[in-house]
Protein backbone atom coordinates (compact mmCIF):
# COMPACT_ATOMS: atom_id res chain seq x y z
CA UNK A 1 100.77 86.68 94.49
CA UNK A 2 104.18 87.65 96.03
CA UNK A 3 106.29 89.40 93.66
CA UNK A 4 109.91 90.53 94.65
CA UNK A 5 110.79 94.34 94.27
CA UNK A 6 112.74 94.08 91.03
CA UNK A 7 109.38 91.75 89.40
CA UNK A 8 107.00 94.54 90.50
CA UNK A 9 109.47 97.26 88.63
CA UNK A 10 109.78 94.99 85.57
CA UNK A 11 106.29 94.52 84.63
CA UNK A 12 105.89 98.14 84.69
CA UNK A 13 109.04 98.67 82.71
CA UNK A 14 107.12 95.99 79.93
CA UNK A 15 105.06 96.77 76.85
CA UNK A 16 101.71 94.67 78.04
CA UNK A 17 100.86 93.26 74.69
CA UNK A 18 104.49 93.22 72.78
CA UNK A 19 106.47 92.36 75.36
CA UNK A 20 108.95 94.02 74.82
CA UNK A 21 111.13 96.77 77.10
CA UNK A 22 109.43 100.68 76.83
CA UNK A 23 111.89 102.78 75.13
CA UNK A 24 111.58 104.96 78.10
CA UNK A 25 113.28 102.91 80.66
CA UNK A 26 115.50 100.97 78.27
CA UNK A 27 118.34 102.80 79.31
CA UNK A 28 117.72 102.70 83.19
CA UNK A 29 115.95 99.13 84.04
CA UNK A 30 118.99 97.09 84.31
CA UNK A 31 120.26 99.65 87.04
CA UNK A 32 117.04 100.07 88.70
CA UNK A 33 116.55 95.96 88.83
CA UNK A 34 119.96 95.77 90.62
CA UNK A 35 118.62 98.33 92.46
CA UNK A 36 115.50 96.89 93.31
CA UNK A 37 118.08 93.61 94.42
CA UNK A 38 119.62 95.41 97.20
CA UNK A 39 116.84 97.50 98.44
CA UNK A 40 114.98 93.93 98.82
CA UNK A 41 118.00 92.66 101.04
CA UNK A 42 117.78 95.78 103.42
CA UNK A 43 114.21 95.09 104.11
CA UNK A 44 115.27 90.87 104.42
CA UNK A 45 117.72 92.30 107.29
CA UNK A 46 120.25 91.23 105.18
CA UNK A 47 121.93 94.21 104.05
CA UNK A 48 122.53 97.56 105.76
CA UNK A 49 124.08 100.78 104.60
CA UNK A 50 126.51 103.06 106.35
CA UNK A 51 128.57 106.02 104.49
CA UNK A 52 126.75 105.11 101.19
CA UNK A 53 128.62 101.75 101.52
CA UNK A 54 126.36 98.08 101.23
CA UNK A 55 127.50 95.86 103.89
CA UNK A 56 126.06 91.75 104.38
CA UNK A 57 124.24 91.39 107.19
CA UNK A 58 122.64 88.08 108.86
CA UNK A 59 124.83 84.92 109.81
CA UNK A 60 122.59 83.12 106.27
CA UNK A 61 121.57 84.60 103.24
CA UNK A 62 118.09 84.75 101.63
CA UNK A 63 116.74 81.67 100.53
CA UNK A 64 115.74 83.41 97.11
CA UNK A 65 118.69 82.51 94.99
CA UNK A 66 119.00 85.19 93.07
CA UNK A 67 119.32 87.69 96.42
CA UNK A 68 120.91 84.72 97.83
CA UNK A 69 123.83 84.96 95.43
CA UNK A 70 123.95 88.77 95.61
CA UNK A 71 124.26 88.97 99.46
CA UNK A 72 126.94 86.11 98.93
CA UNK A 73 128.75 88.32 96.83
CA UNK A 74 128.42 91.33 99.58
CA UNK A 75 129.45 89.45 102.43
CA UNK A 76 132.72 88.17 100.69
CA UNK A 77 134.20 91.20 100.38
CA UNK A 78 136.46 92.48 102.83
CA UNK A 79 135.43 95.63 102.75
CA UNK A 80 132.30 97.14 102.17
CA UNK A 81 131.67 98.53 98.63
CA UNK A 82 129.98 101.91 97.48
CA UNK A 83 126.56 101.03 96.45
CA UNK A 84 127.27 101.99 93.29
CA UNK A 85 129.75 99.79 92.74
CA UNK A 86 127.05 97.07 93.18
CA UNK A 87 124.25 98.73 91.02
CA UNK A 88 127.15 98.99 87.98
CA UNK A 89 128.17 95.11 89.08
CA UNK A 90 124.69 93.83 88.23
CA UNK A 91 123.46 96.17 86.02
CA UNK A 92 125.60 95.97 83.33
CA UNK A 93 124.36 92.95 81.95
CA UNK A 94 121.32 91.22 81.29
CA UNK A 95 121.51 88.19 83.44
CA UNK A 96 119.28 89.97 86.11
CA UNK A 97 116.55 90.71 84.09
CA UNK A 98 116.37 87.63 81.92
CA UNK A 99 116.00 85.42 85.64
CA UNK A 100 113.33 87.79 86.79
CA UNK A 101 111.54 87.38 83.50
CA UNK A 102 111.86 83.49 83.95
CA UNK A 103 110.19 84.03 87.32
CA UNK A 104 107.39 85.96 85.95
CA UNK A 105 106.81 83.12 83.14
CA UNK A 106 107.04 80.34 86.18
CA UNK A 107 104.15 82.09 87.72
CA UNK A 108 102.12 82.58 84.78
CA UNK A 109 102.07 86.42 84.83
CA UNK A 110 103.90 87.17 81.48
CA UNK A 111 104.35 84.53 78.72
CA UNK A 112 107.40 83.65 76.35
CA UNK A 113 107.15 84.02 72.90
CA UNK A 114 110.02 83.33 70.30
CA UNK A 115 110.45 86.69 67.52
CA UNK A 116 112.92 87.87 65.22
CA UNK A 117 114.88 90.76 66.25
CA UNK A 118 115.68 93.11 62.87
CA UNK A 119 114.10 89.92 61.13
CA UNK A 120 117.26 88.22 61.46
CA UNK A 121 118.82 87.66 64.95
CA UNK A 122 116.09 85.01 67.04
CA UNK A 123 115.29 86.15 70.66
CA UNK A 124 111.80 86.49 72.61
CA UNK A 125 109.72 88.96 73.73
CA UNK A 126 107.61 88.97 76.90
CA UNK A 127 103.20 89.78 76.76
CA UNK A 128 101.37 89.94 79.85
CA UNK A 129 99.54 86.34 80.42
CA UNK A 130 97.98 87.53 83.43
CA UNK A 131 97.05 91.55 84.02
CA UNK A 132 95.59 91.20 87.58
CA UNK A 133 99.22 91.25 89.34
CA UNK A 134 100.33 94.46 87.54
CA UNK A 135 96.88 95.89 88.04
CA UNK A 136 97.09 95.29 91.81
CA UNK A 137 100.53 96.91 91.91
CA UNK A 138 99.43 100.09 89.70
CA UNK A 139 96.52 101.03 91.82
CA UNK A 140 98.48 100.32 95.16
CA UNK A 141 101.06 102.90 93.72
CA UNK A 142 98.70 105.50 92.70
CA UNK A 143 97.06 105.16 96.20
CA UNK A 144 100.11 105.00 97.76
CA UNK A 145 100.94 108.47 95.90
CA UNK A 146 97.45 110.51 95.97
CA UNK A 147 95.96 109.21 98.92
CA UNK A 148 98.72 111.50 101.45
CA UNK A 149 98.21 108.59 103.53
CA UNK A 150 101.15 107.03 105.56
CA UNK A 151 103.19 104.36 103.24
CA UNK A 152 105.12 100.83 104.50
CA UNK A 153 108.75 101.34 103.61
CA UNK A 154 108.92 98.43 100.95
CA UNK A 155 106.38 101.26 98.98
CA UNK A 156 108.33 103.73 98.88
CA UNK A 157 111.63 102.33 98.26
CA UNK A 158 109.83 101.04 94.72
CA UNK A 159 108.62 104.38 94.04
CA UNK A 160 111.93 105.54 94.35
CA UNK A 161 112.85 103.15 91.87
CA UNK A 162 110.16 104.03 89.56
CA UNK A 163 111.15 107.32 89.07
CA UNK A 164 115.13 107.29 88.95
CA UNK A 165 113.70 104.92 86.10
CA UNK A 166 111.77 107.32 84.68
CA UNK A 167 108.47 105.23 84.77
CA UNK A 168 106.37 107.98 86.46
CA UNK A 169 104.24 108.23 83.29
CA UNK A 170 103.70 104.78 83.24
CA UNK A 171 101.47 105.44 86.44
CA UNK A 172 100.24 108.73 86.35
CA UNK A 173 99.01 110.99 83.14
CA UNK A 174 100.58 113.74 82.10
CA UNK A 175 98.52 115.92 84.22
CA UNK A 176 99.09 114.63 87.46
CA UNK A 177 103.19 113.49 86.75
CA UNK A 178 105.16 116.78 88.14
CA UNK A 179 102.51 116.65 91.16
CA UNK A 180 103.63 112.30 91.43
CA UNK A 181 107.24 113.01 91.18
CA UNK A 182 106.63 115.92 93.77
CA UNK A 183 104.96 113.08 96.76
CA UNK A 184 107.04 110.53 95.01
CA UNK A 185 110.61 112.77 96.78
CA UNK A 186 108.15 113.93 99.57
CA UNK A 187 107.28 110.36 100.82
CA UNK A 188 111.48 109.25 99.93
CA UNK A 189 112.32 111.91 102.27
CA UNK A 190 110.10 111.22 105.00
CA UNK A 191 110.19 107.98 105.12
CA UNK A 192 111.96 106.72 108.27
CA UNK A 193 113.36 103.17 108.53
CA UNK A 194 114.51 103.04 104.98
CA UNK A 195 114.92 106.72 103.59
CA UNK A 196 118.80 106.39 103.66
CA UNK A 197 118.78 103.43 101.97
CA UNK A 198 116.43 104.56 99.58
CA UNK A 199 117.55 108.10 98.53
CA UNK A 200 121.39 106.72 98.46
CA UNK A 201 120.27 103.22 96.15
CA UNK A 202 118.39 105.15 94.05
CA UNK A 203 120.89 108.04 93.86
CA UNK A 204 123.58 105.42 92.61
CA UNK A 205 120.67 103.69 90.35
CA UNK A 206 120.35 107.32 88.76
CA UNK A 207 124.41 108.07 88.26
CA UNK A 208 124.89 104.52 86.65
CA UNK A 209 121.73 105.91 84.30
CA UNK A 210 123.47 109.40 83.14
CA UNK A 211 127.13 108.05 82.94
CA UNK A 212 125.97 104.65 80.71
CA UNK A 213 123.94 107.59 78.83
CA UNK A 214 126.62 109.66 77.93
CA UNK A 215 128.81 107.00 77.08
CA UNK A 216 126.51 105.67 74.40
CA UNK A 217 126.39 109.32 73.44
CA UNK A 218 129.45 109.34 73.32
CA UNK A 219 130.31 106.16 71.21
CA UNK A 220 127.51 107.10 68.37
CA UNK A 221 129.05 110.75 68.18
């Protein structure tokens, strides 16, 4: 089953049985989906980056409509915008995780259950329906990782992801997750046709992280 870049970082980012978002990425996922967003329209050809600045490329845009409306967005600009500038413009609201989630219901991979948030407020909360897709994608990753064996770009670009969303543990025990996030900048680094991209996307993914961090910090103090 095809899943898109910011799916495949999603289901790791969910609690399997609750549904519900680990506390450890909480802060991070809605950068890393936008994230995930544009590093899937570089490898479309629809996107390319030049002096950490997203530009539209392509004479039509995806026919996904969710990248469709992105790359819309992109191209309509006059000039080209800092990358982060897109990963803030998406990520600062839920919109583009709630329509990945209603993908991953469509396809029968997670399934939609109605709760009670603080017992009061109604909302829903996400369990797996079917494990085989995330199972697929975890030992992919892990050989990806341990194997030292050469990696297709799309890979690497969502390991990249993984760990600027601090979801290395999600992957690897504790024992082998310094030597993961090691290969993990290794294989970022070395990685040809998309290493730009992908150190500069996830670089922006990672700023958006510490400066909504500290301004949360800085609200509760």
């Amino acid at each position: 089953m095809e899943l898109t870049l910011a799916e495949e970082l999603l289901l790791l980012a969910l609690k399997d049985e609750k549904g519900t978002i680990l506390l450890s990425a909480s802060s991070g996922l809605h950068f890393g989906l936008a994230g995930a967003a544009l590093m899937e329209l570089f490898l479309m050809k629809k996107a390319d980056v030049q002096d950490k600045r997203l530009a539209a490329a392509g004479t039509a845009g995806p026919k996904d409509p969710i990248l469709n409306e992105i790359w819309q967005a992109v191209r309509d600009k006059e000039k080209p915008k800092a990358i982060r500038f897109w990963v803030e413009k998406y990520g600062r609201t839920n919109k583009l995780r709630n329509r990945c989630l209603d993908r991953l219901v469509e396809k029968g991979i997670l399934a939609r259950e109605k709760r009670k948030v603080l017992f009061v407020f109604p909302g829903n909360r996400y369990p797996t329906a079917n494990p085989r897709p995330e199972s697929e994608e975890r030992l992919r990753l892990r050989r990806a990782v341990l194997d030292h064996k050469p990696v297709e770009p799309r890979t690497v670009m969502l390991l990249s992801l993984i760990q600027a969303c601090d979801l290395v543990g999600e992957i690897f025990p504790k024992p082998e997750k310094k030597e993961a996030k090691k290969r993990i900048k290794e294989m970022v680094k070395n990685e040809e046709i998309g290493r730009v991209v992908a150190q500069e996307i996830a670089a922006g993914v990672a700023a958006c992280i510490v400066a909504s961090t500290v301004a949360s910090c800085a609200a509760s103090g």
